[in-house]
Protein backbone atom coordinates (compact mmCIF):
# COMPACT_ATOMS: atom_id res chain seq x y z
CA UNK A 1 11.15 -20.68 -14.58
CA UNK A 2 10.27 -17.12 -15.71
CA UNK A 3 6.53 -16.58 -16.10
CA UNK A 4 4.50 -14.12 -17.94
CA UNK A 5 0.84 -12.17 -18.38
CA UNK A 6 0.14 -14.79 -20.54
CA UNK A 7 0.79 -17.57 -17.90
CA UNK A 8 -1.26 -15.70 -15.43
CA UNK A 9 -4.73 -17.64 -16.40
CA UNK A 10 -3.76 -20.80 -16.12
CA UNK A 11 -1.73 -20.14 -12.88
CA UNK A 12 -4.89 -19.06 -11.07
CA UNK A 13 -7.56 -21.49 -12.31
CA UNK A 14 -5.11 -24.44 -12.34
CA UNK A 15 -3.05 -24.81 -9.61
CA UNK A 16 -3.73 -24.69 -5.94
CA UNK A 17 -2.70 -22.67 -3.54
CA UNK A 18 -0.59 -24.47 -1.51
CA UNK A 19 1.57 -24.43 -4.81
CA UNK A 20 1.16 -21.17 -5.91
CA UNK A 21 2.49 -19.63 -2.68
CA UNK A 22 5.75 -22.30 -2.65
CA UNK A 23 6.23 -21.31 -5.74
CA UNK A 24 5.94 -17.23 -5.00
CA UNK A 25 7.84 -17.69 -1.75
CA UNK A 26 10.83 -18.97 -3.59
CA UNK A 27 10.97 -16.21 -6.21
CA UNK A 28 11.26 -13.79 -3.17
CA UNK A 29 13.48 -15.49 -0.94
CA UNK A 30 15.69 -15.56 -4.25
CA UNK A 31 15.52 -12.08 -5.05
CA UNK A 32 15.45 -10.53 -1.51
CA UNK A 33 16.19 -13.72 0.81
CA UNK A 34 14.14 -13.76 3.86
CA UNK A 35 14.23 -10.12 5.22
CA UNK A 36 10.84 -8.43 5.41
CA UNK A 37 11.04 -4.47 4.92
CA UNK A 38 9.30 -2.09 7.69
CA UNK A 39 8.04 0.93 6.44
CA UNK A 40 6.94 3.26 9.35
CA UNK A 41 3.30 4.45 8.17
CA UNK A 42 1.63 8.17 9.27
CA UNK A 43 -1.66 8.49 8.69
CA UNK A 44 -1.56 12.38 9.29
CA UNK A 45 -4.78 13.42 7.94
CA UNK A 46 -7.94 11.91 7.63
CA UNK A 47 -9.71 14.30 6.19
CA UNK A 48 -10.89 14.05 2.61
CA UNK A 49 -13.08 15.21 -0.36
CA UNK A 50 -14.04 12.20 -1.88
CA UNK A 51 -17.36 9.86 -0.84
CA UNK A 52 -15.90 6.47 -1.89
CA UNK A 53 -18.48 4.10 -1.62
CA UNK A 54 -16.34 1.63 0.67
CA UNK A 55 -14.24 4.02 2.90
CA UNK A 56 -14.43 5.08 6.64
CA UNK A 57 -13.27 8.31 5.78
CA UNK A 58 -15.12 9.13 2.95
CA UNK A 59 -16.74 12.98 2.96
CA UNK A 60 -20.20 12.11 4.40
CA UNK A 61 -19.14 10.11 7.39
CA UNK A 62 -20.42 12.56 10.12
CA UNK A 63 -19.18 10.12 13.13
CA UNK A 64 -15.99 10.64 12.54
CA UNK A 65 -13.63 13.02 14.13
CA UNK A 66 -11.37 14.70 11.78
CA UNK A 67 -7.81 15.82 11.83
CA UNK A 68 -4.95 17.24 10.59
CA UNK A 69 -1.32 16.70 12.36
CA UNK A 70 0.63 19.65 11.88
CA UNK A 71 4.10 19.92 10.13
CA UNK A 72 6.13 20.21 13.14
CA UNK A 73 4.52 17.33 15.21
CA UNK A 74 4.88 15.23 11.97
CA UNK A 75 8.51 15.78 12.04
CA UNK A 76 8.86 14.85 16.18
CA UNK A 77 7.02 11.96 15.31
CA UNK A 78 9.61 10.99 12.27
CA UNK A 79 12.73 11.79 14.53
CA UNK A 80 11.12 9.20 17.42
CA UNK A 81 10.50 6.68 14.94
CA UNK A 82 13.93 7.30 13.05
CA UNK A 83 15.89 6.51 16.46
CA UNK A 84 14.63 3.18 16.58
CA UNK A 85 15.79 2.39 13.11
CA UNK A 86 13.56 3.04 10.69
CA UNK A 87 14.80 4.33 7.49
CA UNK A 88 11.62 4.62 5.33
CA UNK A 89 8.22 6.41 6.08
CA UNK A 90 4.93 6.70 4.66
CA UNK A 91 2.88 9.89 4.72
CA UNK A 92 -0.64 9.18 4.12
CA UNK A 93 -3.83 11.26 4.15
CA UNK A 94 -7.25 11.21 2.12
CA UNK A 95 -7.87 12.79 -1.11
CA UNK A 96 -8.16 16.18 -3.12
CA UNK A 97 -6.29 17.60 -0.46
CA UNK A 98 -7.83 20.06 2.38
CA UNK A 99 -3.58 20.41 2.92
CA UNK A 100 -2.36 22.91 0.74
CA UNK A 101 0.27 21.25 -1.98
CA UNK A 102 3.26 24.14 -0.83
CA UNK A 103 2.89 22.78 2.73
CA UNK A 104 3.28 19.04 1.91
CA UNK A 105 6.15 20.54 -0.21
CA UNK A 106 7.51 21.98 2.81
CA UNK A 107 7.30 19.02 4.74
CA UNK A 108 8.91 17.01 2.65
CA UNK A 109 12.00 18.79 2.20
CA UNK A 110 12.66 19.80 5.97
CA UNK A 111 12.20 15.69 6.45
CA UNK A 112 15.00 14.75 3.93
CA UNK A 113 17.31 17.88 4.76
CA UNK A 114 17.08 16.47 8.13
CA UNK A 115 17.60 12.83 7.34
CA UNK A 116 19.52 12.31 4.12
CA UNK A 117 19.39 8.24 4.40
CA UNK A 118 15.76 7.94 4.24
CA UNK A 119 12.73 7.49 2.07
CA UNK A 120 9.60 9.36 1.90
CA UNK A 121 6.39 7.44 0.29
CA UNK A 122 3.20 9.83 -0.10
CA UNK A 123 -0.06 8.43 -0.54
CA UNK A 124 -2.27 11.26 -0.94
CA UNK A 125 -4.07 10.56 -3.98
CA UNK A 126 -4.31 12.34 -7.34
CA UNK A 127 -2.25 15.14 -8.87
CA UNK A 128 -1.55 16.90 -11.73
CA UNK A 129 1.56 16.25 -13.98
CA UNK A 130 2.63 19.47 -12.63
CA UNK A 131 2.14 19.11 -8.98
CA UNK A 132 3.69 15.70 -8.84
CA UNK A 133 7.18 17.75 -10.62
CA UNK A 134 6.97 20.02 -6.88
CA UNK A 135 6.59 16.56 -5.32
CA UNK A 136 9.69 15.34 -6.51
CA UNK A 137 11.58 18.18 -6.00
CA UNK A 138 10.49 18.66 -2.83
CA UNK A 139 12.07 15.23 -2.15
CA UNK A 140 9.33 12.66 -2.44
CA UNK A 141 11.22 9.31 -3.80
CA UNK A 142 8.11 6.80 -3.50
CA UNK A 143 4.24 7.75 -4.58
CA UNK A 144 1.69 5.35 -3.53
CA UNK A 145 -1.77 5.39 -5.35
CA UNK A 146 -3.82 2.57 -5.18
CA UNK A 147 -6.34 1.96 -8.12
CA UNK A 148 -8.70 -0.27 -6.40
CA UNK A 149 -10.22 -2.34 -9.32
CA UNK A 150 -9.30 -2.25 -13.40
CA UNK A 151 -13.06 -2.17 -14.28
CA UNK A 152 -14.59 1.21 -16.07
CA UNK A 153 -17.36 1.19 -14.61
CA UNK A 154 -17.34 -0.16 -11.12
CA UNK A 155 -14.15 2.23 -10.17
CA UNK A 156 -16.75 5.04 -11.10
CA UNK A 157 -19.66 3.89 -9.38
CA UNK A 158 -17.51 3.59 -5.95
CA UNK A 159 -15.81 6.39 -6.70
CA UNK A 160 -18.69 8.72 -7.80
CA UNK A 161 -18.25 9.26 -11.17
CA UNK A 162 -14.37 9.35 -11.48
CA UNK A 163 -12.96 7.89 -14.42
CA UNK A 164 -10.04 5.08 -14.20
CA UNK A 165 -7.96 6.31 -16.99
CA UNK A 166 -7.71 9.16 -15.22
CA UNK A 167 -6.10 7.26 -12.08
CA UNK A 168 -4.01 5.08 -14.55
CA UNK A 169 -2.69 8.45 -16.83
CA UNK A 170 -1.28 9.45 -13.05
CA UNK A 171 0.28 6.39 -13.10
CA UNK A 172 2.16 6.49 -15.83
CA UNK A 173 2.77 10.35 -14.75
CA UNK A 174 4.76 8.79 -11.70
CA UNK A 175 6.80 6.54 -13.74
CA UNK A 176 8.12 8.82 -16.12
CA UNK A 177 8.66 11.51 -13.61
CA UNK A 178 11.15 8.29 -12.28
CA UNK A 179 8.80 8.32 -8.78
CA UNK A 180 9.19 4.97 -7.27
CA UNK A 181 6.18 3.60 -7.54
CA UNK A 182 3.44 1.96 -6.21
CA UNK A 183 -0.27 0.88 -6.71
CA UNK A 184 -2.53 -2.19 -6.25
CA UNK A 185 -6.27 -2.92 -5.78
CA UNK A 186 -9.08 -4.11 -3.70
CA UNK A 187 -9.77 -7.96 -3.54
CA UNK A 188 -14.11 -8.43 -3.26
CA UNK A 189 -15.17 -5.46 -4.22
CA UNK A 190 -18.82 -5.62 -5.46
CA UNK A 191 -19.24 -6.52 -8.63
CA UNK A 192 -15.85 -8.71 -9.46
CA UNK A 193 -15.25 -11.48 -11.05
CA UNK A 194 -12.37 -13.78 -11.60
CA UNK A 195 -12.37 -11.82 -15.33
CA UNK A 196 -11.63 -8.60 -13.47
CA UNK A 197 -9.34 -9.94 -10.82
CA UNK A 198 -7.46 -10.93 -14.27
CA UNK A 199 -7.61 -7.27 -15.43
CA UNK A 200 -6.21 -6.23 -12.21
CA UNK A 201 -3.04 -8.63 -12.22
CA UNK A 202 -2.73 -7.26 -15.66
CA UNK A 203 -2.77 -3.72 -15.50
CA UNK A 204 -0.16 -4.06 -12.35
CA UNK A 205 2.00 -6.02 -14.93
CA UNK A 206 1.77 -3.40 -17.56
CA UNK A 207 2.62 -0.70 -15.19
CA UNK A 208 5.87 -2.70 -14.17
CA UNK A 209 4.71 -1.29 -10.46
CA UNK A 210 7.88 -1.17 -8.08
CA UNK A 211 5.59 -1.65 -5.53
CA UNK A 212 2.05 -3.57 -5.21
CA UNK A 213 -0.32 -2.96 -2.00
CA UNK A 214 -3.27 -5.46 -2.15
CA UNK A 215 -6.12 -6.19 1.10
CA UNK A 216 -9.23 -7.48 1.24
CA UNK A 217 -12.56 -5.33 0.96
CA UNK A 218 -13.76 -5.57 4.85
CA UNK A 219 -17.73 -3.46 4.72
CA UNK A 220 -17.41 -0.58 6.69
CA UNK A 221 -20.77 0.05 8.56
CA UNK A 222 -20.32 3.93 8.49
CA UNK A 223 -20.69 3.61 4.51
CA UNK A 224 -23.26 2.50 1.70
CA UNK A 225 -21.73 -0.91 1.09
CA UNK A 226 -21.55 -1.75 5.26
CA UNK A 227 -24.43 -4.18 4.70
CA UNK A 228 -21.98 -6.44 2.49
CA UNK A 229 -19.79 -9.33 3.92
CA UNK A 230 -16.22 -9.84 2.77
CA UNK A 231 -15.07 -12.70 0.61
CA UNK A 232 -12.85 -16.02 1.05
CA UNK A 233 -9.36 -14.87 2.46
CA UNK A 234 -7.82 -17.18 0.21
CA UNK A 235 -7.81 -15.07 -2.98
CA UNK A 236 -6.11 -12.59 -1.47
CA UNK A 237 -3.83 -14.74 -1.03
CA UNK A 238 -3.78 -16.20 -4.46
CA UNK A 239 -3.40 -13.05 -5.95
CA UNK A 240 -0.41 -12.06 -3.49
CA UNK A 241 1.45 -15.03 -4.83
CA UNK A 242 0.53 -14.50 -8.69
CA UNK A 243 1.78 -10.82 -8.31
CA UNK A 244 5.24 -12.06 -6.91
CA UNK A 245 5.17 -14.46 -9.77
CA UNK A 246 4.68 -11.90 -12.31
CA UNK A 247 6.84 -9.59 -11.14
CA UNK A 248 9.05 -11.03 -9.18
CA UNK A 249 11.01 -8.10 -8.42
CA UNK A 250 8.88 -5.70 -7.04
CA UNK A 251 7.88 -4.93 -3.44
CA UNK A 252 4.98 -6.51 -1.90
CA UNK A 253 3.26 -5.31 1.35
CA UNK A 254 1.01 -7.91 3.72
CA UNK A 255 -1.28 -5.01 4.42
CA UNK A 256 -2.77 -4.58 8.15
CA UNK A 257 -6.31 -5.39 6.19
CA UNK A 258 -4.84 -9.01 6.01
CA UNK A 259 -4.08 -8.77 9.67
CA UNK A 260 -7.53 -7.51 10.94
CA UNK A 261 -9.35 -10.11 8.65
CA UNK A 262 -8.11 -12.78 9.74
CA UNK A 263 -4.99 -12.93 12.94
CA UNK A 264 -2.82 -14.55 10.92
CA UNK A 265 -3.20 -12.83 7.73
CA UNK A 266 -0.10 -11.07 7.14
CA UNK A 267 1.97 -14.01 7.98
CA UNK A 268 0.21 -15.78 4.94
CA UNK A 269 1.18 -13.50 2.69
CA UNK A 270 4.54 -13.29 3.87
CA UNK A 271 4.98 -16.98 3.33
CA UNK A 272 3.39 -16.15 -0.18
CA UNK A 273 5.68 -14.00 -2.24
CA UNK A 274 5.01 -10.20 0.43
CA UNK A 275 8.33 -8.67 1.48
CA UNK A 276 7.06 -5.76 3.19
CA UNK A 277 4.93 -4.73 6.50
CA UNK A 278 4.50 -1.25 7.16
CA UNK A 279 3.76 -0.95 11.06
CA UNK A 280 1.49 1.97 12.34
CA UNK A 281 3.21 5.10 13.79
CA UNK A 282 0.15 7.28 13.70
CA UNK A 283 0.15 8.89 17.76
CA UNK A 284 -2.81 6.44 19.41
CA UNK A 285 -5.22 9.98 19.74
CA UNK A 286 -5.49 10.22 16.08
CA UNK A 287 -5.21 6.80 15.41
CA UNK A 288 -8.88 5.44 15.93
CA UNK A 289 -10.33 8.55 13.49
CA UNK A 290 -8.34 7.19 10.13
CA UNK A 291 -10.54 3.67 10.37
CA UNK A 292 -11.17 2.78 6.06
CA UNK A 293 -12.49 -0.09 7.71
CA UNK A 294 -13.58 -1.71 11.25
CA UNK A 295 -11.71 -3.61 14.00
CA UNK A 296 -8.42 -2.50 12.93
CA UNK A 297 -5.59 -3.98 14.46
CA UNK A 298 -2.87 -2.57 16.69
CA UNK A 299 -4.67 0.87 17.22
CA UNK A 300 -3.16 0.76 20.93
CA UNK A 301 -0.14 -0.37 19.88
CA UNK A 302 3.02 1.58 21.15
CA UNK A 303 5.93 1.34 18.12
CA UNK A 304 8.18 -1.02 20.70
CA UNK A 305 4.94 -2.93 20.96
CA UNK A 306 4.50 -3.44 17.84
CA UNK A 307 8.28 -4.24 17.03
CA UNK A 308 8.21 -6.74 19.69
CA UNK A 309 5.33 -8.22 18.40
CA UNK A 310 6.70 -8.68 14.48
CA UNK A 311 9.87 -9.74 15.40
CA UNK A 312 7.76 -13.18 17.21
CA UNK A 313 5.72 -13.35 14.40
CA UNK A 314 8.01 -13.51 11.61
CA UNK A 315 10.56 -15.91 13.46
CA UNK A 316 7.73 -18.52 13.53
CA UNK A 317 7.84 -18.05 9.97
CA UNK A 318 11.53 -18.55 9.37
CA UNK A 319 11.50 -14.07 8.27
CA UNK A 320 13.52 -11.12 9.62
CA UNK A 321 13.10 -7.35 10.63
CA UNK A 322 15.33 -5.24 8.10
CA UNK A 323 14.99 -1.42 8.46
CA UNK A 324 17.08 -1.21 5.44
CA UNK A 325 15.53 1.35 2.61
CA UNK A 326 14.71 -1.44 0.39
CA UNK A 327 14.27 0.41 -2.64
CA UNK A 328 12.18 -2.29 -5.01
CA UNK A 329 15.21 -4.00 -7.22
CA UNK A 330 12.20 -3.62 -10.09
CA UNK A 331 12.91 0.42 -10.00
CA UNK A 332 16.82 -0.54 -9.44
CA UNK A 333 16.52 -2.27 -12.94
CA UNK A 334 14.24 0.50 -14.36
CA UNK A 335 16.85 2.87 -13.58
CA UNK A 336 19.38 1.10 -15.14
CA UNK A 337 17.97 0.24 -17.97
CA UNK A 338 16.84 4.33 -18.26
CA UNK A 339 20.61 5.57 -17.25
């Protein structure tokens, strides 16, 4: 049965979850059987402009130590990591860069002349139409940018007065500059309600996102909303399952949120429509400084560690490792359909 937007309300206040995640499950196994995609993610900067209200790494968090990993230690990093497999890697860093735009360039294009059977994601928040054309020549094939909740006004109280449409014209930006690419939102964020979670499902279904990062809102102490306690774990994994239902072709992480919420949290979304994990390969000295929230997981974590570890996890869930490139079959189709 193919579902739509419109079928999205009555999925998520009438049936259970038990159902809704069968039913998600399904569609993936169908479309990308029971492999789970590893994306190797580099946190490589932490520093960062912006004073979201919810982030570790926001501007005005003096406790924190920050840092920058330069362009050649990235690239040592990426050539350890690419022995043991790994075919796709994300670059990530805070926003309104303190990184100049010609380095990242730089970066990027000494990665893929190295390695010409790999993908690069960046997640490095906004740019310009024009910036995000050097991006792509540079090399970039995947552009995360998460925007965190589809309501006016709460996106610009936690983001201090920044505008949504702004984040969603980017969006659109990325598509039609044929970026794969991906977005996604917070799940118990002050102020929601199950009229916004609904907005959110929709605007990821209007964007026809190749790939959809979701996690729950854990308080960070270092920041204004620290006092607040996070929500049920189930939604998350509600909305995990509607989004594989919606678009059933697209890529979905478990994110390591799931996984510090609650121990068994990624495995729950994996068994409820998520076909990716993308395993920490941030060096363990810079590692502990990119905390968005507290009591992340795997922070000592060598990369065989942590391959070791998956690998028993996602047997006793009936899923494999893949380190294929596992472009989203949603931007295969795009593509196409465009060409």
């Amino acid at each position: 049965m193919a579902y739509s937007i419109n079928d999205i309300r009555d999925l998520y206040f009438n049936c259970d979850l038990s159902y809704l995640s069968n039913s998600a499950n399904k569609i993936c196994e169908k479309n990308y059987g029971n492999k789970i995609f590893l994306r190797g993610l580099l946190e490589f900067s932490n520093e960062c402009k912006m004073n979201c209200l919810y982030c570790g790494i926001r501007n005005d968090n003096k406790k924190l130590k920050r840092y920058k990993i330069g362009n050649e230690e990235i690239i040592s990093i990426i050539d350890k990591i690419y022995k043991k497999g790994f075919k796709t890697f994300v670059l990530q860093c805070g926003e309104f860069l303190t990184i100049k735009l010609k380095e990242i360039c730089d970066l990027v294009y000494k990665i893929k002349n190295r390695y010409n059977d790999i993908a690069i994601t960046l997640s490095c928040g906004y740019f310009s139409k024009k910036e995000l054309k050097l991006l792509k020549n540079s090399g970039v094939d995947r552009y995360l940018l998460r925007f965190e909740i589809a309501d006016e006004k709460i996106y610009s109280y936690l983001k201090n007065g920044l505008k949504l449409k702004d984040r969603i014209e980017m969006l659109y930006n990325l598509k039609e500059l044929e970026f794969e690419t991906g977005s996604g939102f917070m799940v118990g964020l002050p102020g929601e309600t199950d009229e916004i979670l609904m907005k959110n499902l929709e605007l990821c279904y209007n964007l026809n996102l190749d790939m959809i990062g979701i996690g729950p809102f854990i308080p960070n102490p270092d920041t204004p909303l620290g006092h607040l306690k996070p929500k049920p774990f189930e939604t998350t994994i509600k909305l995990t399952a509607l989004l594989r239902i919606i678009l059933p072709y697209s890529n979905i992480p478990a994110t390591t949120a799931s996984g510090t919420i609650i121990p068994d949290g990624r495995e729950q979304l994996l068994k409820s429509g998520a076909n990716v994990l993308m395993p920490n390969i941030t060096p363990e000295k810079y590692k502990a400084n990119y905390l968005l929230y507290p009591n992340k997981i795997c922070l000592t974590d060598t990369i065989d560690d942590c391959l070791k570890c998956l690998n028993l996890r996602l047997n006793q869930i009936g899923k494999t490792i893949t380190f294929d490139i596992g472009t989203s079959l949603n931007y295969k189709k795009e593509k196409y359909i465009c060409h």
